[in-house]
Structures are given as C-alpha cells and as structure tokens.
Protein backbone atom coordinates (compact mmCIF):
# COMPACT_ATOMS: atom_id res chain seq x y z
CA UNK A 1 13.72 -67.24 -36.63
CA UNK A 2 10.03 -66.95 -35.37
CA UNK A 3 9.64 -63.02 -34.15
CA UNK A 4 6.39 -61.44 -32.22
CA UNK A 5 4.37 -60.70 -34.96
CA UNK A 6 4.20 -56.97 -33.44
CA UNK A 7 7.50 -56.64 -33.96
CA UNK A 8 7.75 -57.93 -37.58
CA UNK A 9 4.55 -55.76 -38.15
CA UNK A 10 6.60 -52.37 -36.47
CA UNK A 11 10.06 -53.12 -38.20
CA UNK A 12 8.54 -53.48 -41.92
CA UNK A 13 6.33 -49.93 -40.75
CA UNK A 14 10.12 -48.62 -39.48
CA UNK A 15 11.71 -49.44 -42.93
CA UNK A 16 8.34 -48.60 -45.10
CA UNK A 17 9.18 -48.25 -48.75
CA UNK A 18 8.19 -46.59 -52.16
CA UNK A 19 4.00 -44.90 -51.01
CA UNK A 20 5.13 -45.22 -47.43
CA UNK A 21 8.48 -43.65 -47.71
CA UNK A 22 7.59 -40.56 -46.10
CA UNK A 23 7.19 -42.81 -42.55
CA UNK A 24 10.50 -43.29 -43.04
CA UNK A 25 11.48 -39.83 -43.81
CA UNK A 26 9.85 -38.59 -40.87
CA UNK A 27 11.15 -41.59 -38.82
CA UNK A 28 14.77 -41.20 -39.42
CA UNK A 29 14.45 -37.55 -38.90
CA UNK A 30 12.75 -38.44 -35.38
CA UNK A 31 15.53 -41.15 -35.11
CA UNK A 32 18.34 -38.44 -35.54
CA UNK A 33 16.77 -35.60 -32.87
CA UNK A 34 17.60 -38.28 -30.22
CA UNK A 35 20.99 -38.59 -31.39
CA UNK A 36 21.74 -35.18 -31.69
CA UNK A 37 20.06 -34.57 -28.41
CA UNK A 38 21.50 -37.57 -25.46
CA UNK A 39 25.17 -36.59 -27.59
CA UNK A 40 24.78 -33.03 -26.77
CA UNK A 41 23.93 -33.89 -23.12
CA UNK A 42 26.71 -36.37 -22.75
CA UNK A 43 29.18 -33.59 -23.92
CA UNK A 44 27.74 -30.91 -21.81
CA UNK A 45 27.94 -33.07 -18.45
CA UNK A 46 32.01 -34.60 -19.37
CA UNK A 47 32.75 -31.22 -20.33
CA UNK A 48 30.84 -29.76 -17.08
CA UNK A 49 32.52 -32.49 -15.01
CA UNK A 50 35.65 -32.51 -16.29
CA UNK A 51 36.24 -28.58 -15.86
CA UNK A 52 35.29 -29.83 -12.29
CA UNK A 53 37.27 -32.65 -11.57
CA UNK A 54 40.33 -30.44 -13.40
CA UNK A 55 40.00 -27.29 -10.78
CA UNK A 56 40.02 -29.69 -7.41
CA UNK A 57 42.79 -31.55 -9.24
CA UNK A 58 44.62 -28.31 -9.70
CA UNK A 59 43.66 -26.54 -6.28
CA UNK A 60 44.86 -29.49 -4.67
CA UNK A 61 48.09 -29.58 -6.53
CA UNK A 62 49.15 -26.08 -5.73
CA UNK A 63 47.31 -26.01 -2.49
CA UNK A 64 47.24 -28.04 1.44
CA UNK A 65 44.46 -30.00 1.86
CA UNK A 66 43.86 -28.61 5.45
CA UNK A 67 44.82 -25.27 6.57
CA UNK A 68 45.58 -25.34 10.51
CA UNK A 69 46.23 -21.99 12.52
CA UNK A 70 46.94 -21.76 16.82
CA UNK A 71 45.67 -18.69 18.51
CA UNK A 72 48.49 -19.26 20.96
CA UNK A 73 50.94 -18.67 17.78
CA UNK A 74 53.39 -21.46 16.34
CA UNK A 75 56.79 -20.90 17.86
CA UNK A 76 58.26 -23.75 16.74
CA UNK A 77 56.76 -25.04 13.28
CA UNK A 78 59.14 -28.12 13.00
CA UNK A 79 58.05 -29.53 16.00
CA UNK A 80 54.06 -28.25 15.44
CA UNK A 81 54.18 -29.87 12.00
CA UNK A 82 55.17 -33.07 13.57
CA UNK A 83 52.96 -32.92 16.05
CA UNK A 84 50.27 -32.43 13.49
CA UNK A 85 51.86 -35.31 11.30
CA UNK A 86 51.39 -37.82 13.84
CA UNK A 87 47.73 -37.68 13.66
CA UNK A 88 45.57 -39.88 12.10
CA UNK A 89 45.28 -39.98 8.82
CA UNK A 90 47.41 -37.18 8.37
CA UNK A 91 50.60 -37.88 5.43
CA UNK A 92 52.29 -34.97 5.18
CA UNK A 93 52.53 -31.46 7.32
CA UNK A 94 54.75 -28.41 6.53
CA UNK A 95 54.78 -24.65 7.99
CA UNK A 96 54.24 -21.72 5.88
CA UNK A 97 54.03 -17.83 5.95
CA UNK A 98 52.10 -15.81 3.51
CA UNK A 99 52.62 -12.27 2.74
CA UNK A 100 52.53 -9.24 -0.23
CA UNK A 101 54.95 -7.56 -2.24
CA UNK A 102 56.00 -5.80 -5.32
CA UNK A 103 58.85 -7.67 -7.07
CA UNK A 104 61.03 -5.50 -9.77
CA UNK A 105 63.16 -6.71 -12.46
CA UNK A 106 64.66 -3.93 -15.03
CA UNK A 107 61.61 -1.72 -15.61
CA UNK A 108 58.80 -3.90 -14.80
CA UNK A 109 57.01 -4.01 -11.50
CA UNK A 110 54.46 -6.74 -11.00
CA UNK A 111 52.40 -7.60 -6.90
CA UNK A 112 53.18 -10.72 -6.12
CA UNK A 113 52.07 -12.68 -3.13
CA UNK A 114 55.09 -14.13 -1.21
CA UNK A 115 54.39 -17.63 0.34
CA UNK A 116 57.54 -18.65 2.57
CA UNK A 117 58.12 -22.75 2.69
CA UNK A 118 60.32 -25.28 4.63
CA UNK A 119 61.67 -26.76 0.61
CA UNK A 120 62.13 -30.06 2.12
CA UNK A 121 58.54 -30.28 3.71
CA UNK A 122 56.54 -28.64 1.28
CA UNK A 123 56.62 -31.06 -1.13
CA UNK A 124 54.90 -33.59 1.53
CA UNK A 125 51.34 -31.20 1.13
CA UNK A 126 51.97 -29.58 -2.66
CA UNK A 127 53.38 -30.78 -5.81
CA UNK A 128 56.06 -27.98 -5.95
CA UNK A 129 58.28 -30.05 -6.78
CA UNK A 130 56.99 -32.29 -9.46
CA UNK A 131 55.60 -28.43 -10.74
CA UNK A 132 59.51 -27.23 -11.21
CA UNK A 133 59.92 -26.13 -14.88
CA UNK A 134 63.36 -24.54 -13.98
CA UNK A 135 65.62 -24.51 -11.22
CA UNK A 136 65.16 -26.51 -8.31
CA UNK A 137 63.52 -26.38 -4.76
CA UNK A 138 67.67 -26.31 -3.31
CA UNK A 139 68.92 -23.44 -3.30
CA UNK A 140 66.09 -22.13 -0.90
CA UNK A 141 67.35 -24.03 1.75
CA UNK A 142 70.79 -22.86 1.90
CA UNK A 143 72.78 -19.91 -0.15
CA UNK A 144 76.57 -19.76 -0.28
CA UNK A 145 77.92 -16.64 2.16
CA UNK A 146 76.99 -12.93 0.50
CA UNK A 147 74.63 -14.35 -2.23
CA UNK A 148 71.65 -13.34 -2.47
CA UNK A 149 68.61 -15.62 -1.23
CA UNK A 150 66.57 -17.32 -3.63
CA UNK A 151 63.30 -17.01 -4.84
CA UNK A 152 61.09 -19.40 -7.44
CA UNK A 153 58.79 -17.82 -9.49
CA UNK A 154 55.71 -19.08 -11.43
CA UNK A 155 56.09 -19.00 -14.75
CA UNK A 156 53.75 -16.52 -15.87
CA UNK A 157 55.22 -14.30 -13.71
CA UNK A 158 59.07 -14.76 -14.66
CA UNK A 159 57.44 -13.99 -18.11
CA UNK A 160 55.82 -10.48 -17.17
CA UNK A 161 59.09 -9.65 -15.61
CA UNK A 162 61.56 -10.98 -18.53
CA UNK A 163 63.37 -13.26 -16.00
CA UNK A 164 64.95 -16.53 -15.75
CA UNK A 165 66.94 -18.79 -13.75
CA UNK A 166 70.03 -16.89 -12.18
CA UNK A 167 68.55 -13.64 -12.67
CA UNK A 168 68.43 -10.87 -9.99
CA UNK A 169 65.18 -9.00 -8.89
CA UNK A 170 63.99 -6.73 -6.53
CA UNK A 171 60.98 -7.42 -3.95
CA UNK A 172 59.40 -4.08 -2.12
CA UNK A 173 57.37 -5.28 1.09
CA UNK A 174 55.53 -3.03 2.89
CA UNK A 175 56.87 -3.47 6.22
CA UNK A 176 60.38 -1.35 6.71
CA UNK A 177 62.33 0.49 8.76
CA UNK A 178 60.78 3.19 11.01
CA UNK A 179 62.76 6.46 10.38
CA UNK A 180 61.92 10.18 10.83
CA UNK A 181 60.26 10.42 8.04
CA UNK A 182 57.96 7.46 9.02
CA UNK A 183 57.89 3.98 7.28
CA UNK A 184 60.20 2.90 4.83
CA UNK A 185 59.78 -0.17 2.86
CA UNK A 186 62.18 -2.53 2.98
CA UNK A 187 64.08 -3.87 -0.47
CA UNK A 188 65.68 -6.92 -1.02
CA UNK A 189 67.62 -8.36 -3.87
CA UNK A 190 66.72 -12.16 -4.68
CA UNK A 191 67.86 -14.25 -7.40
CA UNK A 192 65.44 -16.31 -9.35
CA UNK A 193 66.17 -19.99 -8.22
CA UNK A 194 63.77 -21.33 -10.74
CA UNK A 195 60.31 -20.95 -12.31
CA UNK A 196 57.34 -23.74 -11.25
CA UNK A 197 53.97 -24.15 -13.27
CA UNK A 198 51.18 -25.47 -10.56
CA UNK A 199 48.51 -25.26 -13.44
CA UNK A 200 46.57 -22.63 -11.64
CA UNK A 201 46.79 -19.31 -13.53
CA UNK A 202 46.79 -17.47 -10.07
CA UNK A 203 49.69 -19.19 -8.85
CA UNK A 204 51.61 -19.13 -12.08
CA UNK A 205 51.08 -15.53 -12.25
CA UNK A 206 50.97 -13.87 -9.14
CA UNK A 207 53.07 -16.23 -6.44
CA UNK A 208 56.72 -16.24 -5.94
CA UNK A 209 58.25 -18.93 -3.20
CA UNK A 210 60.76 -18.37 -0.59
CA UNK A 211 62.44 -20.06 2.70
CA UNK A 212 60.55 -19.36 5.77
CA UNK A 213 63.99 -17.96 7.66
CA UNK A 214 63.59 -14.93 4.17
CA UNK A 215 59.77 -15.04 4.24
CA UNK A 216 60.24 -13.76 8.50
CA UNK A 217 62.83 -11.18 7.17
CA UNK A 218 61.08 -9.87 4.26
CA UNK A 219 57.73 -9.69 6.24
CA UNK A 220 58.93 -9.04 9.78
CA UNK A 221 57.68 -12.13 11.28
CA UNK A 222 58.78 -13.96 14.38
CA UNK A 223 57.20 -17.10 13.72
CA UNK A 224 54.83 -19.11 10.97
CA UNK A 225 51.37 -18.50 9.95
CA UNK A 226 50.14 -21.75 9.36
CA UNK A 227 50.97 -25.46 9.43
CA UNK A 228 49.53 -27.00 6.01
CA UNK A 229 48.42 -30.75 5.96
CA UNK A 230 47.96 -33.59 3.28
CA UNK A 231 45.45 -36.13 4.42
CA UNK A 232 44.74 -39.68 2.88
CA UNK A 233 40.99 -38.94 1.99
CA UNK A 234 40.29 -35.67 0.30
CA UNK A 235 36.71 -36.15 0.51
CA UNK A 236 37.43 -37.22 4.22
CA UNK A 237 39.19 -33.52 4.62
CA UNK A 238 36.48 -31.62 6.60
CA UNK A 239 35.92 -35.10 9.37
CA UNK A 240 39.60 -34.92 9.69
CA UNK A 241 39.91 -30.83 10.11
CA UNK A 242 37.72 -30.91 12.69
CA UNK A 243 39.12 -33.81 14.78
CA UNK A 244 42.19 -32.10 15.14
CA UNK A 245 40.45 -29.29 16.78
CA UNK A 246 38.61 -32.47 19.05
CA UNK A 247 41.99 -33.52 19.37
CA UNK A 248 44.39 -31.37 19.96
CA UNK A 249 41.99 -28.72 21.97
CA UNK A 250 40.34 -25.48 20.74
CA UNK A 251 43.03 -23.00 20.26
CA UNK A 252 43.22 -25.22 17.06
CA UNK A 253 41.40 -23.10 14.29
CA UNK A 254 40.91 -25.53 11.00
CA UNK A 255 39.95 -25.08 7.48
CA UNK A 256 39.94 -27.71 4.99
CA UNK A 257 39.46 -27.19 1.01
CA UNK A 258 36.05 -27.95 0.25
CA UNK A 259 35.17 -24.87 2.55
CA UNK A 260 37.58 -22.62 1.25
CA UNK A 261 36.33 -23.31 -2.27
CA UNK A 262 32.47 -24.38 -1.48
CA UNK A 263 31.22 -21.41 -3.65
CA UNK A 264 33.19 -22.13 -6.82
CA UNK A 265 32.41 -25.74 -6.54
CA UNK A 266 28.37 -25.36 -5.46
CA UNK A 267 28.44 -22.98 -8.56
CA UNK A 268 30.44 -25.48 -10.68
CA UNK A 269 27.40 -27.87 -9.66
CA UNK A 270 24.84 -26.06 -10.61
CA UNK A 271 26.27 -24.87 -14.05
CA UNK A 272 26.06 -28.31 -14.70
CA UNK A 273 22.63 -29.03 -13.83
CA UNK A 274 21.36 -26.09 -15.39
CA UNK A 275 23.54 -27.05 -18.80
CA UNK A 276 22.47 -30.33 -18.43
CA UNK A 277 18.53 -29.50 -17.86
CA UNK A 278 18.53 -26.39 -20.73
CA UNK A 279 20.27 -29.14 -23.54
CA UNK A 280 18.01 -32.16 -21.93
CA UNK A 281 15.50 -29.68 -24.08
CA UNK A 282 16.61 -31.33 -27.21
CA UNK A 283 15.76 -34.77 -26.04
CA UNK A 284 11.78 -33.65 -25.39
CA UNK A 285 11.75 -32.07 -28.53
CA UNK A 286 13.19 -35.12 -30.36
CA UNK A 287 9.95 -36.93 -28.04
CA UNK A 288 7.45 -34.52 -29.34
CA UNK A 289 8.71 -35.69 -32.78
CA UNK A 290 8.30 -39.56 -31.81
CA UNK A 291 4.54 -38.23 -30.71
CA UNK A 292 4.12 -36.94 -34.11
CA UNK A 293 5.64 -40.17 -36.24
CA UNK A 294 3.31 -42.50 -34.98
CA UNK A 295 0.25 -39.99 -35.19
CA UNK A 296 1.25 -40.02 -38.64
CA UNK A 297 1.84 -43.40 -39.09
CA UNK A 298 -1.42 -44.16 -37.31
CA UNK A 299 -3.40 -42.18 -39.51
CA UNK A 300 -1.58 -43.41 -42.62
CA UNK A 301 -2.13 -47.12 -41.18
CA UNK A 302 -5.49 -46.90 -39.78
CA UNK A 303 -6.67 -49.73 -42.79
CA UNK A 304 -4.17 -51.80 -42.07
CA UNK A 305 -5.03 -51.24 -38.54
CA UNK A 306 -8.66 -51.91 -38.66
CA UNK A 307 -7.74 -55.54 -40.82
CA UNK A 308 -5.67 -56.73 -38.28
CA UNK A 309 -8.65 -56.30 -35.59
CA UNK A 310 -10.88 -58.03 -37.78
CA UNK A 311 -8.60 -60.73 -37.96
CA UNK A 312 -8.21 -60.87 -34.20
CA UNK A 313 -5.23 -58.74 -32.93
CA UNK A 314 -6.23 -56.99 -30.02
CA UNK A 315 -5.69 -53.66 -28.10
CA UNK A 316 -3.06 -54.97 -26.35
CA UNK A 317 -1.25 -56.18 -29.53
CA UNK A 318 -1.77 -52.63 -31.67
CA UNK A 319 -0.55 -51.10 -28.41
CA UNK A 320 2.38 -52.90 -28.25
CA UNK A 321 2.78 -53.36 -31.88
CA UNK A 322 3.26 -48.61 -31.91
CA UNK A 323 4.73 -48.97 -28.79
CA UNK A 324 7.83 -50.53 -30.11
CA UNK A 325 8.24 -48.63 -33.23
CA UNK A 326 8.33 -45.73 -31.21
CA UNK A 327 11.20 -47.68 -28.36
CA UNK A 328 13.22 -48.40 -31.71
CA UNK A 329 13.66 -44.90 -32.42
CA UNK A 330 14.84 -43.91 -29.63
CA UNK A 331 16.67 -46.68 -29.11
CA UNK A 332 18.87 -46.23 -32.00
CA UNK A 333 18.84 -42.33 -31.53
CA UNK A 334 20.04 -43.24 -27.82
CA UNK A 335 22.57 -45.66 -28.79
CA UNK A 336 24.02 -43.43 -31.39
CA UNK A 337 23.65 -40.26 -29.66
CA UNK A 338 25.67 -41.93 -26.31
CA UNK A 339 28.44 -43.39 -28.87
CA UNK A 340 29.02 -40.32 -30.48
CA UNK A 341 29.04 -38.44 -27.22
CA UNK A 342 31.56 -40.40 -25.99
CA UNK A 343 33.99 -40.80 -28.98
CA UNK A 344 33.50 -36.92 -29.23
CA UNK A 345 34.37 -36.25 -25.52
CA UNK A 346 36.98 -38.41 -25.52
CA UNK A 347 39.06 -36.80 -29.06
CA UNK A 348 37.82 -33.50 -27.55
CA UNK A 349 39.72 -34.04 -24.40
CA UNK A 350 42.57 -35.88 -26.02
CA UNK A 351 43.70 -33.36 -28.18
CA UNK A 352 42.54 -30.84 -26.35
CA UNK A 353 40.71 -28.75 -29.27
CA UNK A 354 38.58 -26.13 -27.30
CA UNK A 355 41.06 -22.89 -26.14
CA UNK A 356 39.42 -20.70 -22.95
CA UNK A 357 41.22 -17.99 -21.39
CA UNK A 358 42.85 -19.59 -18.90
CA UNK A 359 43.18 -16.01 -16.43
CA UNK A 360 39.49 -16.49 -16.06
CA UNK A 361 38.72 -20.43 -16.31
CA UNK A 362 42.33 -21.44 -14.22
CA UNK A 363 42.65 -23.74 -17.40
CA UNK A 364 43.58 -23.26 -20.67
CA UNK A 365 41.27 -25.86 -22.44
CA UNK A 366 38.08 -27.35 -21.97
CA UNK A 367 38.99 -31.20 -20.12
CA UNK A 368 36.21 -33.67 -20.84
CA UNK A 369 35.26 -36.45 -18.46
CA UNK A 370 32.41 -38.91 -19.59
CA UNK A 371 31.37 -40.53 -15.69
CA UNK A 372 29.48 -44.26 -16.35
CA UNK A 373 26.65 -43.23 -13.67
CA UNK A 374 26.16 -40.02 -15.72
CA UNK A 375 26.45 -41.89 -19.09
CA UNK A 376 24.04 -44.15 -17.62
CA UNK A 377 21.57 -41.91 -16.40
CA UNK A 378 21.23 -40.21 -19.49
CA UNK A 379 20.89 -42.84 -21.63
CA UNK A 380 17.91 -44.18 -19.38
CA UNK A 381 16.08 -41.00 -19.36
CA UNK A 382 16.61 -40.56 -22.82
CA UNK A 383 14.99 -44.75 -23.53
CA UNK A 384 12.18 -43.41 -20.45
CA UNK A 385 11.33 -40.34 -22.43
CA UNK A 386 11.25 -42.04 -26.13
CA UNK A 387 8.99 -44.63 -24.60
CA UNK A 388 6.43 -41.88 -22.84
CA UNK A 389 6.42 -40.65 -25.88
CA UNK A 390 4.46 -43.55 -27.28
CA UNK A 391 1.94 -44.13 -25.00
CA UNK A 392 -0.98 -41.80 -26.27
CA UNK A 393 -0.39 -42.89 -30.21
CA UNK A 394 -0.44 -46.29 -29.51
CA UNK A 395 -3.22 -46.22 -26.96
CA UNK A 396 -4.76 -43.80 -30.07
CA UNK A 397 -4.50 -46.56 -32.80
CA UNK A 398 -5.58 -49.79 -29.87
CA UNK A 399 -8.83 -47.38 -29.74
CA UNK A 400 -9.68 -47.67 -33.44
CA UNK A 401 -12.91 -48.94 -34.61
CA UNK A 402 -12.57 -51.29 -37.82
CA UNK A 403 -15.98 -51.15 -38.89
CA UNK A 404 -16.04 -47.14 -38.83
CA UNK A 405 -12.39 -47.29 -40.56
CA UNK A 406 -13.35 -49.72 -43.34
CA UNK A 407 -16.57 -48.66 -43.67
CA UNK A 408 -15.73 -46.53 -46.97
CA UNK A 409 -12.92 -48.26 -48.05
C-alpha cells in the first residue's frame, strides 16, 4: 500500500523507538490530555443538558403548559375550559383553584399549598394520574353521604405527616368564620385518598389535591382561578398563549411555561456554557502540549530534517509532514476522549450513580444526555484546536536551513 511519504515519515516519528523513545513518551502523554480533556467536556455538557431536559420534563409533568386567567372572572369553568379547548392547537383544558393551608395529622403540622382540580379533566394538562403511587384520582369526584372529602397527597408529604391511604387529617385555612372575636379559621377533616409522586420535590412535598366543589369551601371561593391548557408544541407555548388573548379578546391574561420558568432555565443555560468554557480549559492545555511535542521533536529531528531538504523535500512537505503528527494526536485523543465520554455518560445515567439533594436540585440524581450537535461540536473544536496547535512547529521546522544544521554534524 503506497502512503504519502509525509505520512510514513510522521507515523515512524509517532511510534519512535529505543534513543527516540522519549518522543513517544511525551507524545502519548500529549495524546492522553486530549482524551482526558473533549471526555470531560462531553460529560459536563450531557450532564448540564440532561439536568435541563429532566426539570422541563418534570415541570411539565406536574404543571399546565399555559396558564389562562379572565379579569371578568370564570363563572362557569366547564364551559370556559371548553371554550378554551376548542382552540387551535389546544389538547387538553381543565379549571383549577389554588390556595394555602396547614394540614394536621396526630402531632405533626406541615403548610401545604391546596390546588383544587376537576379529577376527570386534570389529567388532560398533568400527569396526575400516571403520577398515582396510592389511591386513585376517584374518590375526589364523589364521596359516599357523611364521609369525609378526599384529599391526595404527595408523597413526601404523607411521609412528614405519617399518613397513608384511608387515613384522616386535618387542614387549617385561613379564611373562617367571622365571630366576635374576629376571624376564625376554618377546619376540615379529609381523608387521604391517595399519595402521587410528580418528580418535583416541591410538589411531592408541599402540595395536597382536592375537588374544586372542596377547594371553593375550604378557601371561600365562588368560582375558579384559572383554566390550565396542554398544547401540541411546547416550544410553540408562548405563539399559542398569546393568540388566545388575539383570539378570544383582552380580558384574556396568558402565561405560558417558558416565562414562568425563564430565569431557572436562562441560568440552567449559562451554567452550561460557563462549565463547558472553564473544562474546554483542559483541551488548550492538552494543545499547548501538542505545541511543545513537535518543538521537541523538531529540535531532536532537525538532522533528519535538514537531509530530507537536501534530498529535495520541500517546505510544503516538512510542513505537512509536523502537521500531521500533530492532527494524529489529537485525533486519537479526540476519538478516545468522545468514546469514553459517551460510554461514561451513558452508564452514569443508566444506573444513575451520582446522588444530589433532590430539595435543592428537584432531582435526586444527576441525568446525563449526550446531544449529537453537541457531541459534534466538541469533537470539531477539539480536531480545530489540535491542528492550530501545529501550525508554528511545523512552519518552525519548513524554516530550517540544512547547510547551517549539518554544518557540524
């Protein structure tokens, strides 16, 4: 197999042996900073993007995916939800009240923010009921005669109060019953219908669900909040919001979730750039050591050099000839550092191996997600950066004057 004599020249240099093994040393070493360096990157960005893509995923489990509100109030939310439904684009639409409480259960008191639902329409805009862990979304909708109404719980929360399916507890609401001595806050007894787990620790924790006729009791309400919509495009969310107010006229107040969580996200984004940028460190330094291999090896050649102009290679060939012993190393560094990112990411995120606190994170492990165009772009920077790297060491050795190297050799 006939090879570019540059080549055959830059491999046997690559792989030098016994009084050149030192190239090697130094090569391999230069070889194995790229590795280490486009792996780390790879992991930081799946890691960065995955604790992304693992938040919206979550938000928009437990959460609508617009939030619409009339200034003229919603008097009747069934036919306001349908109203909403029939819109373009829209797939779902259910009514909702939100309010806050203290719910009791044997000595322990925890807040807890009360959402009221319609149970069979909620589960068109949030994945209540694929969330269920306990219990079931039913026995919101209708209670036998003298039972008490049903609540559902998030897990955490069942578990700071010590409470389970059938159990009773006690929710404290601040508005009551006007009296002589002023305000009283009303109590209610509820039993625990069942216990959901929307993968949000704020949810799990801190929300407990009810029927919107119990939410208007508990919070003195006449009518619902808010009608909450699933649309077909979540990255289509914010066009859609604001044709329903184009639509439907301007008592219409929307809001859809990128703009209720722009500041986590935007933060989210640059975390990852700065990540990305402060490990992309380790691929310049691996560079700098590239630099420093073929000053080495251009020095430690410059005989061999200055023969190879006398016998008629020119600048152009000892260019290229440096040039692509310096693309091999970071070629293989590349190639190895992106496979072991990957293979990395992937058992990282399969078995799920790195714990975070999941009351500050919303998660309670680190999901990696390798993206091709990210995998992509790093791997061409990294090749872009090795083969910078080469350019003044190879234009170095094409400069090289035989006579004056040879001359007392």
């Amino acid at each position: 197999m006939n090879i570019p004599f540059e080549l055959h020249i830059a491999l046997r240099y690559l792989f030098a042996k016994r009084k050149q093994a030192f190239i090697s040393v130094i090569s391999s070493i230069s070889t194995l900073g790229v590795a280490i360096g486009v792996m780390a990157v790879i992991i930081a960005l799946a890691m960065m993007t995955g604790l992304q893509d693992e938040l919206r995923d979550r938000m928009l489990g437990s959460n609508p995916h617009v939030w619409v509100w009339n200034q003229k109030g919603i008097a009747n939310a069934q036919a306001e939800a349908a109203k909403l439904r029939a819109l373009p684009h829209v797939i779902g639409a259910a009514p909702a009240i939100l309010g806050q409480g203290l719910i009791s259960a044997s000595s322990e008191t925890q807040p807890v923010q009360i959402k009221g639902i319609d149970p069979a329409l909620e589960q068109q805009v949030t994945d209540i009921k694929g969330a269920m862990l306990t219990g079931s979304l039913a026995p919101l909708a209708s209670t036998a005669e003298g039972d008490p109404d049903g609540i559902l719980l998030g897990k955490d929360l069942a578990a700071k109060l010590g409470v389970s399916v059938g159990d009773s507890v006690s929710l404290l609401t601040p508005q009551g019953t006007l009296s002589p001595m002023g305000m009283i806050p009303r109590t209610r007894r509820l039993r625990v219908a069942g216990t959901f787990s929307l993968g949000l620790f704020e949810f799990d924790s801190t929300y407990g669900f009810v029927s919107l006729d119990v939410a208007k009791r508990l919070l003195d309400r006449t009518q619902a909040d808010f009608i909450q919509l699933r649309v077909d495009d979540i990255y289509h969310a914010p066009q859609i919001a604001q044709s329903i107010t184009d639509t439907l006229g301007p008592q219409y107040l929307t809001e859809d979730w990128e703009g209720m969580n722009r500041s986590l996200f935007k933060a989210l984004w640059l975390e990852k750039i700065a990540v990305s940028l402060a490990i992309g460190l380790i691929v310049m330094v691996a560079a700098l050591n590239i630099i420093g291999t073929l000053i080495l090896l251009v020095m430690d050649k410059h005989r061999d050099i200055a023969i190879l102009k006398t016998m008629g290679a020119s600048a152009r060939s000892v260019t290229l000839l440096f040039m692509m012993q310096g693309t091999m190393i970071g070629l293989v560094g590349t190639v190895a550092g992106g496979v072991a990112g990957f293979v990395l990411s992937f058992v990282l995120d399969r078995y799920k191996l790195i714990s975070i606190p999941g009351d500050v994170y919303q998660v309670s492990h680190l999901p990696f997600t390798v993206v091709p165009l990210d995998f992509t772009l790093v791997v061409a920077v990294a090749l872009l950066i090795c083969f910078v790297a080469t350019i003044y060491p190879s234009r170095q050795a094409a400069k090289l004057d035989p006579a004056a190297a040879l001359r007392y050799e």
